[in-house]
N, C-alpha and C. Protein backbone atom coordinates (compact mmCIF):
# COMPACT_ATOMS: atom_id res chain seq x y z
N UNK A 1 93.92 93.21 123.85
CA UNK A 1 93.48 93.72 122.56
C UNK A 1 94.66 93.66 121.60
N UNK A 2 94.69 93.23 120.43
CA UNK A 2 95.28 92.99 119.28
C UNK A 2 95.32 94.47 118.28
N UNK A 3 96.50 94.64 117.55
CA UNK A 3 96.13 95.67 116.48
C UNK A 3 95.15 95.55 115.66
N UNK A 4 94.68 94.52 115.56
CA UNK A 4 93.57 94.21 114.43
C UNK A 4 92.23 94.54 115.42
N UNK A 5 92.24 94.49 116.75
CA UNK A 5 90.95 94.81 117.25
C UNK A 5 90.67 96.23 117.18
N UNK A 6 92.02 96.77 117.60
CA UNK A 6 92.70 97.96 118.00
C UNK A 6 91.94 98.81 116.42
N UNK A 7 92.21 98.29 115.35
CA UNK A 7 91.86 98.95 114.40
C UNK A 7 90.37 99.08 113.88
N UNK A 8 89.97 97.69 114.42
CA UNK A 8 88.50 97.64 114.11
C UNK A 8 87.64 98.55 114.91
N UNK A 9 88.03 98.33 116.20
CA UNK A 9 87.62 99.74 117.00
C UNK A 9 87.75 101.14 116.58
N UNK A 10 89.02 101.48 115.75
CA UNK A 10 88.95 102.42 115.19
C UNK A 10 87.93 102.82 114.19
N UNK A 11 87.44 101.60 113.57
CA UNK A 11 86.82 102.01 112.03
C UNK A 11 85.24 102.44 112.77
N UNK A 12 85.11 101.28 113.95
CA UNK A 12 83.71 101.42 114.73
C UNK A 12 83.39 102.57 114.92
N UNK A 13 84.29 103.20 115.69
CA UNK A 13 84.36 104.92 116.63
C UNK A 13 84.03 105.86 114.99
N UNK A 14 84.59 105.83 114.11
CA UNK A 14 84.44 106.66 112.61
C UNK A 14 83.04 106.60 112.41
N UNK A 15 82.43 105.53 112.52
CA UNK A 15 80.76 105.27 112.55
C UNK A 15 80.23 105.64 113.44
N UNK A 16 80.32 105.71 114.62
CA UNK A 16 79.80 106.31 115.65
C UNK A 16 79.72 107.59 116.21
N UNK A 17 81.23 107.74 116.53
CA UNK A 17 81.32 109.35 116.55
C UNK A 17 81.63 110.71 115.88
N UNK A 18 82.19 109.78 114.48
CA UNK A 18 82.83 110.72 113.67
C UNK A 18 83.91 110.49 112.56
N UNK A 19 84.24 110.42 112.09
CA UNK A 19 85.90 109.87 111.32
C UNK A 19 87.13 111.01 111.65
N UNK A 20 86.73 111.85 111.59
CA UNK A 20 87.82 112.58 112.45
C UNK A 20 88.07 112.88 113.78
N UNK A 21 86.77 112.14 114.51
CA UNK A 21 86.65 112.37 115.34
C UNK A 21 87.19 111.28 116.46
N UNK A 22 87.22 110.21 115.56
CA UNK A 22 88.09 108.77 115.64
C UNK A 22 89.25 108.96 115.45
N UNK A 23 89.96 109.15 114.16
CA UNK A 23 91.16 109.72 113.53
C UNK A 23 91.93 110.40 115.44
N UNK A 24 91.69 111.64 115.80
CA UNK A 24 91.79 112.29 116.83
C UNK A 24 92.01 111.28 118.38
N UNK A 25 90.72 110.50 118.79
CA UNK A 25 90.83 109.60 119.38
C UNK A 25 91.94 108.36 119.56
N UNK A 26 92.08 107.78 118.11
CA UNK A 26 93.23 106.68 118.24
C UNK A 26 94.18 106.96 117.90
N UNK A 27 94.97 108.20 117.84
CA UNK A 27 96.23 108.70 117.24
C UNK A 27 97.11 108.99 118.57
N UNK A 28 98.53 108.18 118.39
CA UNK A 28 99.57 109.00 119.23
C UNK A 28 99.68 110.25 119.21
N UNK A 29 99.84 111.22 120.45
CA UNK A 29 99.80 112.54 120.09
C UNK A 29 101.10 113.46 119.37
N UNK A 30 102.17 112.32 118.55
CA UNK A 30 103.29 112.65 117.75
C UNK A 30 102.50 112.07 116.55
N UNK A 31 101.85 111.77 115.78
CA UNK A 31 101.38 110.66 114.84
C UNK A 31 101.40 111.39 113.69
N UNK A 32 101.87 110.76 112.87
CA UNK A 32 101.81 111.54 111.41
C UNK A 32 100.44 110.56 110.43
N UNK A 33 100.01 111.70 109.72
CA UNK A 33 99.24 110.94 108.64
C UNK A 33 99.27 111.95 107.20
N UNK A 34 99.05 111.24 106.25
CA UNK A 34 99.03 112.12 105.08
C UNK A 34 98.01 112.63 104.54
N UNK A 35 97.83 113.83 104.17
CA UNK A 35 96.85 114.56 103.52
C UNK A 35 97.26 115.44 102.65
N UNK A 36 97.18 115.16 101.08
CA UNK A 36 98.23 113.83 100.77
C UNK A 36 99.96 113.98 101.32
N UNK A 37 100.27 114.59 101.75
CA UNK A 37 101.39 115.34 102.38
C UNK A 37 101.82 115.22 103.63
N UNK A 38 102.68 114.52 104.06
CA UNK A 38 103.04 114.86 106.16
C UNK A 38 102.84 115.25 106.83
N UNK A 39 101.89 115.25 107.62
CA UNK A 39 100.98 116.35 108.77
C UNK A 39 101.32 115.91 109.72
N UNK A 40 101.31 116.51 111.18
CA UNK A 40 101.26 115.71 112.14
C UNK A 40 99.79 116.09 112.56
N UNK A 41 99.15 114.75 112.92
CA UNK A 41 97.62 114.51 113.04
C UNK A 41 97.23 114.97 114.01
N UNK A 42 97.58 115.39 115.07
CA UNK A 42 96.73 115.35 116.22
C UNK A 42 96.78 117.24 115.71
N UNK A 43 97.78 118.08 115.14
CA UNK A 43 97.08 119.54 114.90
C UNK A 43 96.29 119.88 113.61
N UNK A 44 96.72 118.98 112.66
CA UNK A 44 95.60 119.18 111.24
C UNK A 44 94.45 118.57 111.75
N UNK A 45 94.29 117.65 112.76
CA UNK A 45 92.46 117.42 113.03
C UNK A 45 92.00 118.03 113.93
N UNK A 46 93.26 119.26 114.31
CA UNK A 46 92.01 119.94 115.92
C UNK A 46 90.87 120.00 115.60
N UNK A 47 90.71 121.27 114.32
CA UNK A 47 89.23 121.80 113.95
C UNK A 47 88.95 121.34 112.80
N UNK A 48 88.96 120.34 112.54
CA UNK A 48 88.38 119.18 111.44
C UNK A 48 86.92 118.69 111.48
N UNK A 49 86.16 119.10 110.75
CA UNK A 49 84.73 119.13 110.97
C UNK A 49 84.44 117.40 110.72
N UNK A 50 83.64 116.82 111.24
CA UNK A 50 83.86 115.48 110.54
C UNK A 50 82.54 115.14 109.73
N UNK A 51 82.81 114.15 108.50
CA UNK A 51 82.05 114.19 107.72
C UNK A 51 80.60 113.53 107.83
N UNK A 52 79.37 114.31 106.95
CA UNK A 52 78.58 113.89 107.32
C UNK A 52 78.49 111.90 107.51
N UNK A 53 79.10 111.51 106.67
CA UNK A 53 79.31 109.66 106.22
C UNK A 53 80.51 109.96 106.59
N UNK A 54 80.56 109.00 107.64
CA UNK A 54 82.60 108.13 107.45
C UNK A 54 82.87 107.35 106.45
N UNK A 55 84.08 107.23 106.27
CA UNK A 55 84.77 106.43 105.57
C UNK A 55 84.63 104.47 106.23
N UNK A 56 84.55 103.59 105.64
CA UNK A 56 84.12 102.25 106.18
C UNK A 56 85.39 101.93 105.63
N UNK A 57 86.03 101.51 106.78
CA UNK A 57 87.43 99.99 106.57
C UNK A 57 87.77 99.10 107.35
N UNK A 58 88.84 98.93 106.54
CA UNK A 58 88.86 96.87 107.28
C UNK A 58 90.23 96.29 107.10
N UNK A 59 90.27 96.09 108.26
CA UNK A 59 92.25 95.28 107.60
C UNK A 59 91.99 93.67 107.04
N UNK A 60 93.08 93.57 106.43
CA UNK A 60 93.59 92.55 105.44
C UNK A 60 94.33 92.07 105.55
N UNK A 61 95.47 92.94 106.65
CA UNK A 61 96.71 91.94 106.88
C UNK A 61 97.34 92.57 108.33
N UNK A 62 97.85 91.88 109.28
CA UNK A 62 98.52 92.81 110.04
C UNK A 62 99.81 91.58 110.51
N UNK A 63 101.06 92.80 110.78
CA UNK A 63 102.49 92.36 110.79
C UNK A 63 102.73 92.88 112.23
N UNK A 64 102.75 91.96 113.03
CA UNK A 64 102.97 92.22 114.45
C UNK A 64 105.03 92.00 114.81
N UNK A 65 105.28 92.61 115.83
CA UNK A 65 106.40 92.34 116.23
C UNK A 65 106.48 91.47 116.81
N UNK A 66 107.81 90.48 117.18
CA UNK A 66 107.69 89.37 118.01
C UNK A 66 107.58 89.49 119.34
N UNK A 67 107.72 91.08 120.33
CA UNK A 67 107.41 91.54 121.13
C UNK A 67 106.51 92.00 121.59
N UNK A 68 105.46 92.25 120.17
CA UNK A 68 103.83 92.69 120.30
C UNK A 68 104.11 94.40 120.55
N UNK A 69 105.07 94.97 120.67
CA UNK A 69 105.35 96.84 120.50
C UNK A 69 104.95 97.30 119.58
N UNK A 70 104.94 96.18 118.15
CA UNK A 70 104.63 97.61 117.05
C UNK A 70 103.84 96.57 116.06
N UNK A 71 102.75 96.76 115.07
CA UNK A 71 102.37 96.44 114.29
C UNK A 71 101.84 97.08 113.03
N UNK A 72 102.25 96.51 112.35
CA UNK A 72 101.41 97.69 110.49
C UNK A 72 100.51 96.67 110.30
N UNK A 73 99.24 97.68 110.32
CA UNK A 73 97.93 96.87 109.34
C UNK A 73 97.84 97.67 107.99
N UNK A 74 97.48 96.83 107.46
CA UNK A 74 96.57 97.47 106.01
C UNK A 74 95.19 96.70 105.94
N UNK A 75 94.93 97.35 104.70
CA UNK A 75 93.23 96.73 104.41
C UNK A 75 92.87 98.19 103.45
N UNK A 76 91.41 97.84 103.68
CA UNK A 76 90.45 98.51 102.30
C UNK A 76 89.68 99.65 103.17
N UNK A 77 89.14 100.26 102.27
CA UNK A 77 88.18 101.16 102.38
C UNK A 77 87.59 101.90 101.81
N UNK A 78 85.97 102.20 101.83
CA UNK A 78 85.28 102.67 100.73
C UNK A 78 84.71 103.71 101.59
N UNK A 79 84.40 104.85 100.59
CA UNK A 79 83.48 106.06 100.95
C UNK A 79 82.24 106.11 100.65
N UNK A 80 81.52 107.10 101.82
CA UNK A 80 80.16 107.26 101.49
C UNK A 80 79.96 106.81 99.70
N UNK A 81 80.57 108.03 98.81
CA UNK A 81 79.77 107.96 97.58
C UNK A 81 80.15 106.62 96.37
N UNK A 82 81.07 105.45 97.04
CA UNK A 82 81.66 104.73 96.24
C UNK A 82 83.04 104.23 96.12
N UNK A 83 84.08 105.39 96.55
CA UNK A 83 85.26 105.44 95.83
C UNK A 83 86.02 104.24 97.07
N UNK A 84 86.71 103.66 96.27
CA UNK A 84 87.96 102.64 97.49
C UNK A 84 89.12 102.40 97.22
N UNK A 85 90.01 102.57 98.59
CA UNK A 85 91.58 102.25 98.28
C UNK A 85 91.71 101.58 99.21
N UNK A 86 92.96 101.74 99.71
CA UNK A 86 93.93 100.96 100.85
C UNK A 86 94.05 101.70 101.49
N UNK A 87 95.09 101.70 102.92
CA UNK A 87 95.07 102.03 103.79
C UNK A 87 96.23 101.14 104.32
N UNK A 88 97.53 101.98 104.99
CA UNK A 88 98.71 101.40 106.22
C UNK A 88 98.84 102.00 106.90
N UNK A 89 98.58 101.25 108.02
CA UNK A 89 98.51 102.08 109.63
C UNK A 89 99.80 101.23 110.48
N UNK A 90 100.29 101.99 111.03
CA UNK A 90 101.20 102.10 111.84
C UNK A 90 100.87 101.81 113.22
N UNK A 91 100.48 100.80 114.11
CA UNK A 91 100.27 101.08 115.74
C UNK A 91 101.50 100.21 116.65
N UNK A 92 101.49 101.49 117.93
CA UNK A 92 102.73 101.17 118.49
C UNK A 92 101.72 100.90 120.02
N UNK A 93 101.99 99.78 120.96
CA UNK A 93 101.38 99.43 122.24
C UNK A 93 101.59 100.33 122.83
N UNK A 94 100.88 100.75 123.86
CA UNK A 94 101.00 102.39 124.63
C UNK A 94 101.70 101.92 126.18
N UNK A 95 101.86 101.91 126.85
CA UNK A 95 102.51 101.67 128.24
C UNK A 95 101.27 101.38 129.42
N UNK A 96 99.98 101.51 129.23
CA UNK A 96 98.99 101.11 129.36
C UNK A 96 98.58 99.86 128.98
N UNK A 97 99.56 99.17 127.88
CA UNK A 97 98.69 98.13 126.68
C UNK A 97 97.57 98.29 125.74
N UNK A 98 97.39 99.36 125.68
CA UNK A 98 96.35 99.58 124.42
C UNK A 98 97.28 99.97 123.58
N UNK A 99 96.74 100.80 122.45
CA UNK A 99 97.36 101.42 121.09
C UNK A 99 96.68 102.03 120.60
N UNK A 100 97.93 102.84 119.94
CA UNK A 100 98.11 103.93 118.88
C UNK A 100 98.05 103.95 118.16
N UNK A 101 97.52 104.74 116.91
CA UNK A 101 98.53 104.63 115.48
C UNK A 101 99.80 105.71 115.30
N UNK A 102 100.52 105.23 114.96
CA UNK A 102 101.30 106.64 114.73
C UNK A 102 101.90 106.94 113.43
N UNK A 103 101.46 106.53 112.24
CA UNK A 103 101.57 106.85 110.94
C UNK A 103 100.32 105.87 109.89
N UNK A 104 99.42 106.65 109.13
CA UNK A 104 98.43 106.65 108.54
C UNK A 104 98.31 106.88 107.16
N UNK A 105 98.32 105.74 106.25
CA UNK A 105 98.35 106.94 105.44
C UNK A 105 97.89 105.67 103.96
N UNK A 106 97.48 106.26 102.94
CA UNK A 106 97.16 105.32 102.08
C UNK A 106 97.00 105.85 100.37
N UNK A 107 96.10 105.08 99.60
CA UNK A 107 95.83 106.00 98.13
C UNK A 107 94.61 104.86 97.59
N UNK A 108 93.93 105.28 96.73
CA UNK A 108 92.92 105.15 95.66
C UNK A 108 92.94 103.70 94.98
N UNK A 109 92.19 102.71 95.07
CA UNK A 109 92.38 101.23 94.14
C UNK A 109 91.15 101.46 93.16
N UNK A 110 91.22 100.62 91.92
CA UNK A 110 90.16 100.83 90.87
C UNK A 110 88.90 99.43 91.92
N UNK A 111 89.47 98.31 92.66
CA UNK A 111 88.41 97.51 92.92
C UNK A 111 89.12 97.48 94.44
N UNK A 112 87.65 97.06 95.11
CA UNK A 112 88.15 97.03 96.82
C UNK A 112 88.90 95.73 97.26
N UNK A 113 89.67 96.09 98.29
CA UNK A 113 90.46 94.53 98.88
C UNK A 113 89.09 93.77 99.40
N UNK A 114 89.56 92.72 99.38
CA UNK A 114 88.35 91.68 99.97
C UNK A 114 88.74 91.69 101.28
N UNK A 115 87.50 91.49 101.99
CA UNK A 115 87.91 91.26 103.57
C UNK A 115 88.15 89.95 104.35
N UNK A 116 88.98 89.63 103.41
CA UNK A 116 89.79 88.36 104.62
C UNK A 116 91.02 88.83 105.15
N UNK A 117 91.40 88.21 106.05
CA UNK A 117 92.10 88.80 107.31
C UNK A 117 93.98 87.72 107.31
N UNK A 118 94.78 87.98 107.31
CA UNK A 118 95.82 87.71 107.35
C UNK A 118 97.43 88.52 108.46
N UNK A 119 96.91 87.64 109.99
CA UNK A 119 97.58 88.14 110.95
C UNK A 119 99.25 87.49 110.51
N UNK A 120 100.29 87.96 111.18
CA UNK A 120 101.69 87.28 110.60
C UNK A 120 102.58 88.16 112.22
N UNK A 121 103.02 87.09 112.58
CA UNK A 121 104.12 87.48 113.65
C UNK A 121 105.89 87.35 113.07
N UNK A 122 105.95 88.75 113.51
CA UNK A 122 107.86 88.35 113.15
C UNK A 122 108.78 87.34 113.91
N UNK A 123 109.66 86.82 113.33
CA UNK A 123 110.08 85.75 113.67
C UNK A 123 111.00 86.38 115.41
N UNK A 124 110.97 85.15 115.98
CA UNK A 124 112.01 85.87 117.66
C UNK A 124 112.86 85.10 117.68
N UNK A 125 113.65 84.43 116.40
CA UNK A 125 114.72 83.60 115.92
C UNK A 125 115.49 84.75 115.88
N UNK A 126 117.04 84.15 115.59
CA UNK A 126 118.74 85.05 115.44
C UNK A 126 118.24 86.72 115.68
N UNK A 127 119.18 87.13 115.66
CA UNK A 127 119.30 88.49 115.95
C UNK A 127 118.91 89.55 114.77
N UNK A 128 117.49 90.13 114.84
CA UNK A 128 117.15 90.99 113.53
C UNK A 128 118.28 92.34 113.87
N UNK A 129 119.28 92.41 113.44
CA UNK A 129 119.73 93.81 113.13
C UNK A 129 119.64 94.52 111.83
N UNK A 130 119.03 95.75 111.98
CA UNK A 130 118.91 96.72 111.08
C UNK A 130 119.80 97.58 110.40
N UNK A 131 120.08 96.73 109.18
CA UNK A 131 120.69 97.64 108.64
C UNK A 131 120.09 98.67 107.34
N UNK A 132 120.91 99.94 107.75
CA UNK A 132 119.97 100.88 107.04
C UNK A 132 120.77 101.14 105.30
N UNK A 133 122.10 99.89 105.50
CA UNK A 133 121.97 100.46 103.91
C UNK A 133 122.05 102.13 103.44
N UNK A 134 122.86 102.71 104.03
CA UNK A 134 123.52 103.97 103.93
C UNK A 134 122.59 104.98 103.49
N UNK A 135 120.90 104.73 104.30
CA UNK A 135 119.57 105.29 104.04
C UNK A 135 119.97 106.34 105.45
N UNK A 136 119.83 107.40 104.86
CA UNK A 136 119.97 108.64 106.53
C UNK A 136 118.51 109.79 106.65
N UNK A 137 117.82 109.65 107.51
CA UNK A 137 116.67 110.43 107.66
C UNK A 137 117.34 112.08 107.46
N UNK A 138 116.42 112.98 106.08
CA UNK A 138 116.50 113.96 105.57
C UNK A 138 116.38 115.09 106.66
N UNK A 139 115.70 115.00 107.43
CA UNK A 139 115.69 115.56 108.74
C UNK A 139 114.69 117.49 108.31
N UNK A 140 114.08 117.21 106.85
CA UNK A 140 113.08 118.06 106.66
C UNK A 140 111.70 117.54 107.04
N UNK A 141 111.35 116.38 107.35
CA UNK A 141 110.11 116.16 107.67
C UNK A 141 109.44 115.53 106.56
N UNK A 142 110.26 114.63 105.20
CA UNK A 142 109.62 114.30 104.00
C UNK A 142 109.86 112.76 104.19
N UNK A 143 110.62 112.25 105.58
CA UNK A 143 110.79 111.00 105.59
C UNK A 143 110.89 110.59 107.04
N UNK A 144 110.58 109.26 107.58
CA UNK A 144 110.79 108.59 108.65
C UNK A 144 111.32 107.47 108.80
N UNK A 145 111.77 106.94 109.83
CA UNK A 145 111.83 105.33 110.12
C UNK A 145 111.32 105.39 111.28
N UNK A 146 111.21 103.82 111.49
CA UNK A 146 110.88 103.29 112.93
C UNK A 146 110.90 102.00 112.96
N UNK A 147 110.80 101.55 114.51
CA UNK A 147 111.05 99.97 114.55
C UNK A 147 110.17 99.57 116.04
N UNK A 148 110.00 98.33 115.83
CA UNK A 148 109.74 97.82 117.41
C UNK A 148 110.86 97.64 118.10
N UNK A 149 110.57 97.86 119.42
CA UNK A 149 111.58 97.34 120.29
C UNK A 149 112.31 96.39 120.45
N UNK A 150 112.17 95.35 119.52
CA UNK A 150 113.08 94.12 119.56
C UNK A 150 113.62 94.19 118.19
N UNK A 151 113.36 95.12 117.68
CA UNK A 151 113.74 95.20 116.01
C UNK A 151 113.67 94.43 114.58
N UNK A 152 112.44 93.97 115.56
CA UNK A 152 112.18 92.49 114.55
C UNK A 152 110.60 93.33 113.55
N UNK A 153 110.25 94.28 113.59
CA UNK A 153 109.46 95.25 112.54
C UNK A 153 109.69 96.66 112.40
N UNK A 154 109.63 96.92 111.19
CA UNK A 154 109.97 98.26 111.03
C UNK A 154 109.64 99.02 109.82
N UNK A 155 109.53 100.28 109.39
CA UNK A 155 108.53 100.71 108.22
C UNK A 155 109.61 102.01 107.98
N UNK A 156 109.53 102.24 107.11
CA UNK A 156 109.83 103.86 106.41
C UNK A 156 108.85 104.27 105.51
N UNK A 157 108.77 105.51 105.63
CA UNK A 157 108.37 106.56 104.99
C UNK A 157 108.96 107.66 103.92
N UNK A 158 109.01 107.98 102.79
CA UNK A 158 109.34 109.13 102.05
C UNK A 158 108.40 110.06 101.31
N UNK A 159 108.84 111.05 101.10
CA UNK A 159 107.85 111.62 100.03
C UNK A 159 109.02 112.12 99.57
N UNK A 160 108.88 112.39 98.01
CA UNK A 160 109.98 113.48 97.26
C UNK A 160 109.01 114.44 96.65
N UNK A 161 110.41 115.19 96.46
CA UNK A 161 109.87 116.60 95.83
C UNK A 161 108.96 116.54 94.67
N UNK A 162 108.58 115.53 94.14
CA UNK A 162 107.42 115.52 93.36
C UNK A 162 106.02 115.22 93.65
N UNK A 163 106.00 114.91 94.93
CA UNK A 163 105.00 114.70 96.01
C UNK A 163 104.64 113.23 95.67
N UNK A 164 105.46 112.32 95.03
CA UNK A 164 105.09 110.79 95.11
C UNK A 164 105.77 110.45 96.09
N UNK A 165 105.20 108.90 96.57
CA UNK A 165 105.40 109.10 98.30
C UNK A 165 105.15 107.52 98.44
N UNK A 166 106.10 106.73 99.18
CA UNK A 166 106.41 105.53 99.41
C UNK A 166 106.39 105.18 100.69
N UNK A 167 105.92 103.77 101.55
CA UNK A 167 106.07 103.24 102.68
C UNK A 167 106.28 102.23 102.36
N UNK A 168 106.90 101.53 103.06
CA UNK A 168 107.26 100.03 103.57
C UNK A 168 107.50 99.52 105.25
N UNK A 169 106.89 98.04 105.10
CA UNK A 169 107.54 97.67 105.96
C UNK A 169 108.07 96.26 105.86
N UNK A 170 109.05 95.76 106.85
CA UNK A 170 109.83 94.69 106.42
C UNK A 170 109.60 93.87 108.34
N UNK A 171 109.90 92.96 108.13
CA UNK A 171 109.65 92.03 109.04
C UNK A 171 110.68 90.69 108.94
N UNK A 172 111.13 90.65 110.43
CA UNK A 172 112.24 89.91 110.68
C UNK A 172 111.83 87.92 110.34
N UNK A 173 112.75 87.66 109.80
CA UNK A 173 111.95 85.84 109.43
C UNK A 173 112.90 85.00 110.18
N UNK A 174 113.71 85.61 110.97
CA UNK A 174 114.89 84.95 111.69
C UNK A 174 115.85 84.32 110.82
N UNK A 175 116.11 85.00 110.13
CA UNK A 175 117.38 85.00 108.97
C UNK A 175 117.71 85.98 108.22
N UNK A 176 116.69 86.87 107.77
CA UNK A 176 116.74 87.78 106.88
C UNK A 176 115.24 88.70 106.97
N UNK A 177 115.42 89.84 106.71
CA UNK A 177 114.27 90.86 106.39
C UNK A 177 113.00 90.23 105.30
N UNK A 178 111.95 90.45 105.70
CA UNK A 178 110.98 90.27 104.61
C UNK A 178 110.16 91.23 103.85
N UNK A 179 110.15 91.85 103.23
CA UNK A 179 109.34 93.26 102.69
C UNK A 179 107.64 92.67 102.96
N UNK A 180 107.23 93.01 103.94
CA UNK A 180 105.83 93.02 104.05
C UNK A 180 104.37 93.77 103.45
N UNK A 181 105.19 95.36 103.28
CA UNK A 181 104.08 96.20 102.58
C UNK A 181 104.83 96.99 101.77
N UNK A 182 104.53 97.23 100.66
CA UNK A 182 105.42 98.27 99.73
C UNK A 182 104.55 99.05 99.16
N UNK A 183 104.38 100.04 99.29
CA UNK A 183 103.49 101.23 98.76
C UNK A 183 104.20 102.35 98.09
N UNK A 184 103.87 101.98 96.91
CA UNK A 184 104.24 103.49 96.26
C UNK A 184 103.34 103.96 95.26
N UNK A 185 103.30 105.55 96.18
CA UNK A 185 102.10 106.54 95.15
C UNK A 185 102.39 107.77 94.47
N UNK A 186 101.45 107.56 93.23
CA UNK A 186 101.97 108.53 92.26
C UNK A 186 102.03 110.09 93.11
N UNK A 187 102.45 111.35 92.26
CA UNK A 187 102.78 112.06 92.48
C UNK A 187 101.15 112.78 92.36
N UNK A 188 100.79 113.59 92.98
CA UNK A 188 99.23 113.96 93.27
C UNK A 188 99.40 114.75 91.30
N UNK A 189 97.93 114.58 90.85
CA UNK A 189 97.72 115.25 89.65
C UNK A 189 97.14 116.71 89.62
């Protein structure tokens, strides 16, 4: 199974059993997601009623590691009554070979992504070392990093004190970093 199956299964289970009830299901039990704020998911959805309509989505792109440990998808998604944004999910392979997500999180588009599909493997050319560029985790819980095991993908997270709130991820091309997803959202109104 692929992250992209991995995810489609996710969106399936939201239709079937629930969206939080899915959410709960495919989450590492460390997994952060935003609402709109840093939660860790598996205790903000204990008693999460789930909604009468799930939410319907779909990836658009997914950035695999050259080791297959970690991948970020994105894609679209619309609600019961209309409304659609995006969506970047985070999944890390479990020691089993299935997957996780372990960071979730997205915001609001005026028109939906189209659903074509765009898989991309990081390169397993020269040596991806990470440099962090004198970036040091705040160690309040308003920011993250992470990487695959071969260090050839990797994403951060921030929020600042104004509650606007940024992810990325970058992907190794066997020469240099590539910025793959860049998300940045306004500060909630």
């Amino acid at each position: 199974m692929s992250a992209v199956d991995a995810e489609r299964a996710f969106a399936a289970d939201a239709q079937k059993i629930g969206q939080w009830s899915a959410f709960r299901k495919w989450a590492a039990e460390d997994a952060t997601m935003f609402a709109p704020q840093p939660v860790k998911a598996q205790a903000y959805l204990k008693d999460k009623k789930d909604p009468a309509k799930a939410l319907e989505w779909w990836p658009t792109a997914s950035y695999v590691s050259c080791d297959g440990s970690l991948a970020v998808n994105t894609g679209g998604w619309k609600a019961p009554g209309g409304a659609v944004g995006y969506f970047s999910t985070v999944w890390q392979r479990q020691k089993d070979g299935g997957w996780k997500w372990i960071v979730d999180g997205g915001d609001d588009l005026k028109v939906a992504r189209r659903r074509a599909l765009k898989v991309s493997r990081a390169s397993c050319e020269g040596k991806a070392e990470i440099d962090m560029g004198g970036f040091v985790l705040r160690g309040d819980g308003s920011d993250d990093f992470g990487h695959a095991e071969d260090q050839s993908l990797l994403y951060r997270w921030t929020v600042e004190k104004d509650g606007s709130r940024s992810f990325f991820a970058s992907a190794w091309t066997g020469r240099r970093w590539q910025v793959v997803i860049d998300n940045r959202i306004a500060p909630p109104k």
